[in-house]
C-alpha atoms as a PDB file:
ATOM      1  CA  UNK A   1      14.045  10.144   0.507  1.00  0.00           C
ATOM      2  CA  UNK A   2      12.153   7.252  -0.680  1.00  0.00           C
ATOM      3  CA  UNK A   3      10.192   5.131   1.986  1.00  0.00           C
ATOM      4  CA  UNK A   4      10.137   1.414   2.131  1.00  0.00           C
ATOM      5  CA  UNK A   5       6.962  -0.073   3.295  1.00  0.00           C
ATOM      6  CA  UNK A   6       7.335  -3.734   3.363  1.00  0.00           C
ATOM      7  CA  UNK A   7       4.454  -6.240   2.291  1.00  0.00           C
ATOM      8  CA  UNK A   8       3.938  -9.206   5.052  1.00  0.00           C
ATOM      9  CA  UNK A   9       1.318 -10.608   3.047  1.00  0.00           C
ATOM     10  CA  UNK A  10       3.171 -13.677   2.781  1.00  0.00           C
ATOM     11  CA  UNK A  11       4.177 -13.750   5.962  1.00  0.00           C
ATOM     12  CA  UNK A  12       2.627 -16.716   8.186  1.00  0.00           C
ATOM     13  CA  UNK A  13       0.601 -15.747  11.431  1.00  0.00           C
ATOM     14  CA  UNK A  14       2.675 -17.512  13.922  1.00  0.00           C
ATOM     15  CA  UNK A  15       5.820 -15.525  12.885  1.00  0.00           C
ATOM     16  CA  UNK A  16       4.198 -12.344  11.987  1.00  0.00           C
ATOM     17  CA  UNK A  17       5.078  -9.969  15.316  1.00  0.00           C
ATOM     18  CA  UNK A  18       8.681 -11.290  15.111  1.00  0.00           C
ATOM     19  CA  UNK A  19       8.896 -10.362  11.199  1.00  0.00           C
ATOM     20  CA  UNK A  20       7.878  -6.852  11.907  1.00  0.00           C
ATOM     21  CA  UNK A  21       9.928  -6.242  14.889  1.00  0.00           C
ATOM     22  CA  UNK A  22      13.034  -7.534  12.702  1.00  0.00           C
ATOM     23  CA  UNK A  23      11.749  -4.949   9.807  1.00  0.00           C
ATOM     24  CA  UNK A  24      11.040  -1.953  12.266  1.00  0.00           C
ATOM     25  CA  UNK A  25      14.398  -2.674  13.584  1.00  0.00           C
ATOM     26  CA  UNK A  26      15.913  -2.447  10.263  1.00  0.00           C
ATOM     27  CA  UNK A  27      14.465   0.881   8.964  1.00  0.00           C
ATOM     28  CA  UNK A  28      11.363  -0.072   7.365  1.00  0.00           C
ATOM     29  CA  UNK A  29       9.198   2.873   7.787  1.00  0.00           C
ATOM     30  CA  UNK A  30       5.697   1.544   7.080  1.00  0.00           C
ATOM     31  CA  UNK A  31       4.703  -1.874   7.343  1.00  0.00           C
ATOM     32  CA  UNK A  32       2.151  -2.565   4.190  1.00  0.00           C
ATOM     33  CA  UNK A  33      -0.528  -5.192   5.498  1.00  0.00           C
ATOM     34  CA  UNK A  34      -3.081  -6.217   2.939  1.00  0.00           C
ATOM     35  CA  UNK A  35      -6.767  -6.966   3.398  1.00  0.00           C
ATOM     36  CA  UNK A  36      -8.768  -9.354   1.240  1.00  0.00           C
ATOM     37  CA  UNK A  37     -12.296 -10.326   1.876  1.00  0.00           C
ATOM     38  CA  UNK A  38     -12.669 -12.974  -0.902  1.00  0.00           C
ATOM     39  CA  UNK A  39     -15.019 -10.714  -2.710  1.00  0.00           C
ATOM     40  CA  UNK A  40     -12.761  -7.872  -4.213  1.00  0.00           C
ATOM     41  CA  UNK A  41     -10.307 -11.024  -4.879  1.00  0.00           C
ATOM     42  CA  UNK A  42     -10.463 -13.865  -5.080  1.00  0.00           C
ATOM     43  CA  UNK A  43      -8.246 -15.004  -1.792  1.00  0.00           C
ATOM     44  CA  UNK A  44      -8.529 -13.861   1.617  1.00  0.00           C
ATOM     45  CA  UNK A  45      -6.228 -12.640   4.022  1.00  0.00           C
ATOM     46  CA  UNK A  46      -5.287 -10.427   7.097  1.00  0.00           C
ATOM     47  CA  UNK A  47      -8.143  -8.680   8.593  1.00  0.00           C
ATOM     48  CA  UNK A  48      -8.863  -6.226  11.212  1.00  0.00           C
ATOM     49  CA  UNK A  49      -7.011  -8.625  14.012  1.00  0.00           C
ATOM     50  CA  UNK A  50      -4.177  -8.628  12.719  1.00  0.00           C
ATOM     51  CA  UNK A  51      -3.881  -4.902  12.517  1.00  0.00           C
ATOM     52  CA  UNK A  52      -4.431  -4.883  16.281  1.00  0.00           C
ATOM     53  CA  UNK A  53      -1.668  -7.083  16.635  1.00  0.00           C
ATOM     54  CA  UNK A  54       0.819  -5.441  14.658  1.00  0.00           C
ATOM     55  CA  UNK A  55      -0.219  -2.322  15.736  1.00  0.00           C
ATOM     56  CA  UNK A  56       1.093  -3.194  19.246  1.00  0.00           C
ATOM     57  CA  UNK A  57       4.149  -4.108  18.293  1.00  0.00           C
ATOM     58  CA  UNK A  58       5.296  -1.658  16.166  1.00  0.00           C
ATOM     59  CA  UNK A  59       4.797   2.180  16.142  1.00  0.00           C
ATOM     60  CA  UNK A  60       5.902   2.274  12.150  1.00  0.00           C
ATOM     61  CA  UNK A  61       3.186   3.705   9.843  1.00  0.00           C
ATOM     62  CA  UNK A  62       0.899   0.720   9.480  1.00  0.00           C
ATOM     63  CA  UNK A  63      -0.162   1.286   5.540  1.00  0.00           C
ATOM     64  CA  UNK A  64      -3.093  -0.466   5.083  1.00  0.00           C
ATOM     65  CA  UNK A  65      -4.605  -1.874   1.791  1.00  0.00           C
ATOM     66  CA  UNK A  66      -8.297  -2.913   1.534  1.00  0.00           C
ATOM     67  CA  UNK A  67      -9.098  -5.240  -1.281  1.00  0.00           C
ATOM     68  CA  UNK A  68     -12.900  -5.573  -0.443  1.00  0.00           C
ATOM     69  CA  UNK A  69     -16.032  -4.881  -1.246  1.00  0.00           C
ATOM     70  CA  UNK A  70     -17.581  -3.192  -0.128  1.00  0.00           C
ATOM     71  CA  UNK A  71     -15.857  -0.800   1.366  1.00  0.00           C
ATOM     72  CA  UNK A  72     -17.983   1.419   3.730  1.00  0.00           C
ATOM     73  CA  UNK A  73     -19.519  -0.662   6.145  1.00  0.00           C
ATOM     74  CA  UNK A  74     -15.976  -2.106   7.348  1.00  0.00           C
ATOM     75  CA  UNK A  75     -13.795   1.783   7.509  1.00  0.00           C
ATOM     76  CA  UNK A  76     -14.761   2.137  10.988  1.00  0.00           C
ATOM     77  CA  UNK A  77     -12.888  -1.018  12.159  1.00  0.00           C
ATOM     78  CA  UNK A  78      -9.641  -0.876  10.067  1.00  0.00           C
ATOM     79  CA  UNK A  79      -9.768   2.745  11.746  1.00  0.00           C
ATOM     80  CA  UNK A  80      -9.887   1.446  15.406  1.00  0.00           C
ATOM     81  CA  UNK A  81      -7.541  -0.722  14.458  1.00  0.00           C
ATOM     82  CA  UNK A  82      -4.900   1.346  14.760  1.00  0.00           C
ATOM     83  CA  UNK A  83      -4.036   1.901  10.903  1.00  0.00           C
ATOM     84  CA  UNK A  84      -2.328   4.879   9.615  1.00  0.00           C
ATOM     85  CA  UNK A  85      -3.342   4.932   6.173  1.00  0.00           C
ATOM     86  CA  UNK A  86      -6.441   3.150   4.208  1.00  0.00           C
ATOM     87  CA  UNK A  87      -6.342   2.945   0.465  1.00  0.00           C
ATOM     88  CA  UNK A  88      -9.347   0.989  -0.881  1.00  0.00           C
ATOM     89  CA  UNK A  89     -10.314   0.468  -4.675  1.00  0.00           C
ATOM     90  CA  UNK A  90     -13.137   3.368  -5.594  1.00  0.00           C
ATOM     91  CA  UNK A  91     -14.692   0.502  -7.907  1.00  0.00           C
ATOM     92  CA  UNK A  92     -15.624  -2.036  -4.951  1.00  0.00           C
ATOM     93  CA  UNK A  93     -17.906   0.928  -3.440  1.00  0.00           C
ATOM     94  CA  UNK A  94     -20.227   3.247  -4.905  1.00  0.00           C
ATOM     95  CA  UNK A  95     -19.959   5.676  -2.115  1.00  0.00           C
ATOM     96  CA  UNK A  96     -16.219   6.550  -2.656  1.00  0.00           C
ATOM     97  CA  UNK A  97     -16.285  10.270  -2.218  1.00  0.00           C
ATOM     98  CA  UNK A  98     -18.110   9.977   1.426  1.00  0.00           C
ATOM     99  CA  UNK A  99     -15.675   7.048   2.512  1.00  0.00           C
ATOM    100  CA  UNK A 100     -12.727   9.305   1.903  1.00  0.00           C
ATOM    101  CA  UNK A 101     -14.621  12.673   3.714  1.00  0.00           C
ATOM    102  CA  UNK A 102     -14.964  10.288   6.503  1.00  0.00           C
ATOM    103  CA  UNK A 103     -10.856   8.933   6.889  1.00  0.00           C
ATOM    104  CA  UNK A 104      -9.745  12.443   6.239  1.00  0.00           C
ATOM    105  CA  UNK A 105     -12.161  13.684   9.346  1.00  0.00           C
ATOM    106  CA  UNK A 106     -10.099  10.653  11.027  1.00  0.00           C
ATOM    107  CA  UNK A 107      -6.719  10.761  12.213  1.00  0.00           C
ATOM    108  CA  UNK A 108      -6.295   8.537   8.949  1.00  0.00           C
ATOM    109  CA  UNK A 109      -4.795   9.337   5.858  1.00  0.00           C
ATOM    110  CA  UNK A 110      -7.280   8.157   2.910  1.00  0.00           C
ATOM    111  CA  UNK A 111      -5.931   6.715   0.010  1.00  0.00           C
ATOM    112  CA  UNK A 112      -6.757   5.162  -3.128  1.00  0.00           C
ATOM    113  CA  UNK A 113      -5.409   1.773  -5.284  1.00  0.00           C
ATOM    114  CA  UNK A 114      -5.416   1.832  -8.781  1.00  0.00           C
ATOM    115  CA  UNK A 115      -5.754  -1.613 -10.618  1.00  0.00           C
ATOM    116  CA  UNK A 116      -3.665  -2.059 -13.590  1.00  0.00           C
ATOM    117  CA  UNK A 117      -6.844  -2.620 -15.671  1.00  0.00           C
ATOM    118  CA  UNK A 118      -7.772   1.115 -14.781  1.00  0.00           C
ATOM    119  CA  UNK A 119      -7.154   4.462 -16.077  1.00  0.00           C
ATOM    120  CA  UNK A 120      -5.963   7.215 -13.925  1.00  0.00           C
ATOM    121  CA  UNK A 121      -8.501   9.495 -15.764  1.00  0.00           C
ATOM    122  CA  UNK A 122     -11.587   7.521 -14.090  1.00  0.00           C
ATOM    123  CA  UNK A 123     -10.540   8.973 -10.367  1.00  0.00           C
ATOM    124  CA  UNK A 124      -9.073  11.894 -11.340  1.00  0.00           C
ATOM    125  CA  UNK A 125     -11.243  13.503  -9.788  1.00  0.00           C
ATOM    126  CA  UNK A 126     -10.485  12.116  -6.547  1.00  0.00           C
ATOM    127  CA  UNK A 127      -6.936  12.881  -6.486  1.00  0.00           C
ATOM    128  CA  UNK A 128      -7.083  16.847  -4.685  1.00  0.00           C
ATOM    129  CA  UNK A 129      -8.766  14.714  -2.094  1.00  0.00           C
ATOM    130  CA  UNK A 130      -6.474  11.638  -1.040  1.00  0.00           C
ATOM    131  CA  UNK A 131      -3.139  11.850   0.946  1.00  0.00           C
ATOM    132  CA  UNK A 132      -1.696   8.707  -0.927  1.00  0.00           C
ATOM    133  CA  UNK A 133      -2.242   7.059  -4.328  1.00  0.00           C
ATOM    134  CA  UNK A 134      -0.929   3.599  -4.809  1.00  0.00           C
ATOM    135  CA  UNK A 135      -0.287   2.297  -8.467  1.00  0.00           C
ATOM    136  CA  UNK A 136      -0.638  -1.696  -8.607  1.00  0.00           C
ATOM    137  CA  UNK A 137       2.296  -3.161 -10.861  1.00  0.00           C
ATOM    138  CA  UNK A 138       0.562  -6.917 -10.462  1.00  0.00           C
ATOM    139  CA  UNK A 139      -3.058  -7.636 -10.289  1.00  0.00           C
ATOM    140  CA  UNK A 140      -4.437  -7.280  -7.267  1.00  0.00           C
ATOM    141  CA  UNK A 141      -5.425 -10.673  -5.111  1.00  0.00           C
ATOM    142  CA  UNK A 142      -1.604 -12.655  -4.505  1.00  0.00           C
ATOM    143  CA  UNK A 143       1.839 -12.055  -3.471  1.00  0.00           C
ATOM    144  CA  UNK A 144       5.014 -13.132  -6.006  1.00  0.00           C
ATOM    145  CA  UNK A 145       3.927 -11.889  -9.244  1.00  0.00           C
ATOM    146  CA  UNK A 146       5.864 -10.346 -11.991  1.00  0.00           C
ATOM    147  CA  UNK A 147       6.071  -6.899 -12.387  1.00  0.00           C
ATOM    148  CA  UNK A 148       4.022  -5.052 -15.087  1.00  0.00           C
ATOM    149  CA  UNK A 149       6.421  -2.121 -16.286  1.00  0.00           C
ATOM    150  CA  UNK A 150       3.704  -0.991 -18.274  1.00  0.00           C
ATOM    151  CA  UNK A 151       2.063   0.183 -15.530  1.00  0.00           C
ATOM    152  CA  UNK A 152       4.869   2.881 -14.285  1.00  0.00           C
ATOM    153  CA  UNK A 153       3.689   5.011 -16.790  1.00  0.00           C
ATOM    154  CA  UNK A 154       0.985   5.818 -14.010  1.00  0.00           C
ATOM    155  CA  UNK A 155       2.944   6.689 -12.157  1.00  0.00           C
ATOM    156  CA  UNK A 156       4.874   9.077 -14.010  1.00  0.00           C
ATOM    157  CA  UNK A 157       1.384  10.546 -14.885  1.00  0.00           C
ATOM    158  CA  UNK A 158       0.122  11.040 -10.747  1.00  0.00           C
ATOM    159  CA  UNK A 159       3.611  12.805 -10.844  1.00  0.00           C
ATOM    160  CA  UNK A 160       2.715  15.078 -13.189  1.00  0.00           C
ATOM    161  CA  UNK A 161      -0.569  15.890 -12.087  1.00  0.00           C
ATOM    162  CA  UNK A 162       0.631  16.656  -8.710  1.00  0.00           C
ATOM    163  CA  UNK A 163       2.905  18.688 -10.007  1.00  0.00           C
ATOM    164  CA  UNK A 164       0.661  20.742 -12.239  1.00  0.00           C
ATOM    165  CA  UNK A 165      -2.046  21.102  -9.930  1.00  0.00           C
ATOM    166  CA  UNK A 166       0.040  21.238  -6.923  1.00  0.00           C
ATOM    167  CA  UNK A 167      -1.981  18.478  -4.712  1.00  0.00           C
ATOM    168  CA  UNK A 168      -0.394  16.902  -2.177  1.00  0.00           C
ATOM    169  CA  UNK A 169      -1.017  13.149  -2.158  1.00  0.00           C
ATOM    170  CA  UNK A 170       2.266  10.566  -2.380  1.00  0.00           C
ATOM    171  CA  UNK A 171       2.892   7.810  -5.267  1.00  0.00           C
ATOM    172  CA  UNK A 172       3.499   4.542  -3.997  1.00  0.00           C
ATOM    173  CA  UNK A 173       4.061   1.464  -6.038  1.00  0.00           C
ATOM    174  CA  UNK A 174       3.025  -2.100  -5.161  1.00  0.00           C
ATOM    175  CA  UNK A 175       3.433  -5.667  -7.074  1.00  0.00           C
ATOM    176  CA  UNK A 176       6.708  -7.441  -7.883  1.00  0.00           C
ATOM    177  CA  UNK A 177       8.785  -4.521  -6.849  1.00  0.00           C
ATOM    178  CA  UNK A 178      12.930  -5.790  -6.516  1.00  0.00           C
ATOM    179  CA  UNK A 179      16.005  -3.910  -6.790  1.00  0.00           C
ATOM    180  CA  UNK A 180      15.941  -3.363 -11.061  1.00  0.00           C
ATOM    181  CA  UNK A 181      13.013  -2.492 -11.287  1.00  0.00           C
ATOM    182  CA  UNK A 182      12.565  -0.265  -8.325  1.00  0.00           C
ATOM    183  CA  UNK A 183      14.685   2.264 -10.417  1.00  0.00           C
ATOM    184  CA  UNK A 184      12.132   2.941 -13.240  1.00  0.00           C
ATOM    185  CA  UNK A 185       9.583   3.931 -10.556  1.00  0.00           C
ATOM    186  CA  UNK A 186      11.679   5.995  -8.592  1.00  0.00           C
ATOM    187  CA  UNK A 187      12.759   8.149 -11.933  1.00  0.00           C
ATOM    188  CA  UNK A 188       9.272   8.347 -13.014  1.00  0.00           C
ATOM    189  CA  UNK A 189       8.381  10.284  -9.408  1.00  0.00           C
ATOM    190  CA  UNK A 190       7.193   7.422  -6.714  1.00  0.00           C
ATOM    191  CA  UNK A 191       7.323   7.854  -3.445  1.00  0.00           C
ATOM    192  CA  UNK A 192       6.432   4.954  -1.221  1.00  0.00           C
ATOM    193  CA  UNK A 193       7.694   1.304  -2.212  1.00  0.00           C
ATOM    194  CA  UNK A 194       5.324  -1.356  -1.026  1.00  0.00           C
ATOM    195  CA  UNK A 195       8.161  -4.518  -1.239  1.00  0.00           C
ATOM    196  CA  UNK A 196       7.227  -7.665  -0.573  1.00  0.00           C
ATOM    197  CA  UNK A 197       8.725 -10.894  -1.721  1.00  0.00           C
ATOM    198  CA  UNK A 198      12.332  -9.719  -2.674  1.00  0.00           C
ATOM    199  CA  UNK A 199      12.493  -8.344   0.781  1.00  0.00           C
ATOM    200  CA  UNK A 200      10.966 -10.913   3.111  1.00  0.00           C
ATOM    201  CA  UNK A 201      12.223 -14.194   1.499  1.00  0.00           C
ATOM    202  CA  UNK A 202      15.843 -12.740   2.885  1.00  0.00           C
ATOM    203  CA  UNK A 203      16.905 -13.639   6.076  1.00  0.00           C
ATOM    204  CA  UNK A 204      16.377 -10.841   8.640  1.00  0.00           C
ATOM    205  CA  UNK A 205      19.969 -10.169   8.792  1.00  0.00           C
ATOM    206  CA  UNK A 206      19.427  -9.080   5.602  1.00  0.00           C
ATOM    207  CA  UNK A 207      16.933  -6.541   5.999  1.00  0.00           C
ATOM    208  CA  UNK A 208      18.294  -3.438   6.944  1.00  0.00           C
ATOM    209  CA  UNK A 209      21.174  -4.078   3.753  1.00  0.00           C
ATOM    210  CA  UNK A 210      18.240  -4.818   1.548  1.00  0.00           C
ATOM    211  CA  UNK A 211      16.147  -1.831   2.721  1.00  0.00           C
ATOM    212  CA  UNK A 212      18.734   0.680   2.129  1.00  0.00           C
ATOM    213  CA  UNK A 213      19.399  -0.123  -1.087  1.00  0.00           C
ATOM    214  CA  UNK A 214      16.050  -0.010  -2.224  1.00  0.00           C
ATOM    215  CA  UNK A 215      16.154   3.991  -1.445  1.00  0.00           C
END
């Protein structure tokens, strides 16, 4: 079964707790909450804080995605924060291999994010160590951008990889994922949908309707 792990990155502050009650309620079963430092990126946005709050109103997987830099320094406090799973960039920190040692000794998963400007081949070798693997199908730094198709090839690639060397980390897919599109990742071996403007601009009576048809 794929999971659906909407993005509220677009999502304004003073409505944020009742936009992931509405999507818990519906069947989302992560809630995707981007971190931008202004560094990584070029924007900024959620931070630790807002984990805490939407950690205590949901108890959905909170699937959390650090675009910073640098990394280390910060994985303690996205950690007490209540997230689930971290997936940074390996590029924005030099001590990649230690920062994942340290979330898997956590009760977090570790992940990784792969830019679109990025081979899979530069982190192979960090694959047999990661629970999750997300492939970016925009470039990284703002919500509503087109999708890069080009990019699923990556994905089809982690699939294989997995499959050949039997590791055990999940696919997910994030950027300008909709309803056509959504298709060509799921046949190529994804996992995890991160979806974030086709979902959100509905109106929450929409979101259970919209969710389900996403799997």
């Amino acid at each position: 079964m794929i999971k659906i792990s909407p993005s509220i990155l677009n999502v304004k502050e003073n409505d944020l707790e009742n936009k992931v009650k509405s999507l818990d309620n519906a069947g989302a079963d992560y809630i995707h909450i981007d971190v931008m430092d202004g560094k990584y990126v070029e924007n900024t946005s959620f931070g630790v804080d807002t984990i805490k709050k939407v950690r205590k109103v949901t108890s959905k997987i909170l699937d959390v995605h650090l675009m910073v830099r640098p990394v280390q320094q910060y994985i303690d406090d996205y950690i007490k924060a209540g997230s689930d799973i971290i997936s940074f960039h390996p590029e924005a920190d030099k001590n990649t291999v230690d920062i994942i040692k340290h979330l898997n000794k956590s009760k977090v998963s570790s992940g990784i994010a792969i830019h679109p400007e990025i081979n899979i081949e530069k982190f192979e070798d960090l694959l047999p160590l990661v629970k999750q693997v997300i492939v970016m199908t925009v470039i990284p730094g703002f919500g509503g951008q087109k999708f890069m198709k080009e990019q699923v090839s990556k994905i089809n690639q982690l699939h294989q990889i997995r499959k050949n060397k039997s590791y055990n980390y999940k696919i997910e897919v994030d950027g300008g994922i909709n309803n056509t599109n959504k298709d060509y990742c799921i046949d190529n071996g994804v996992d995890i949908l991160a979806v974030g403007s086709y979902l959100l601009s509905k109106d929450k009576t929409e979101y259970k309707n919209t969710i389900n048809s996403l799997r």
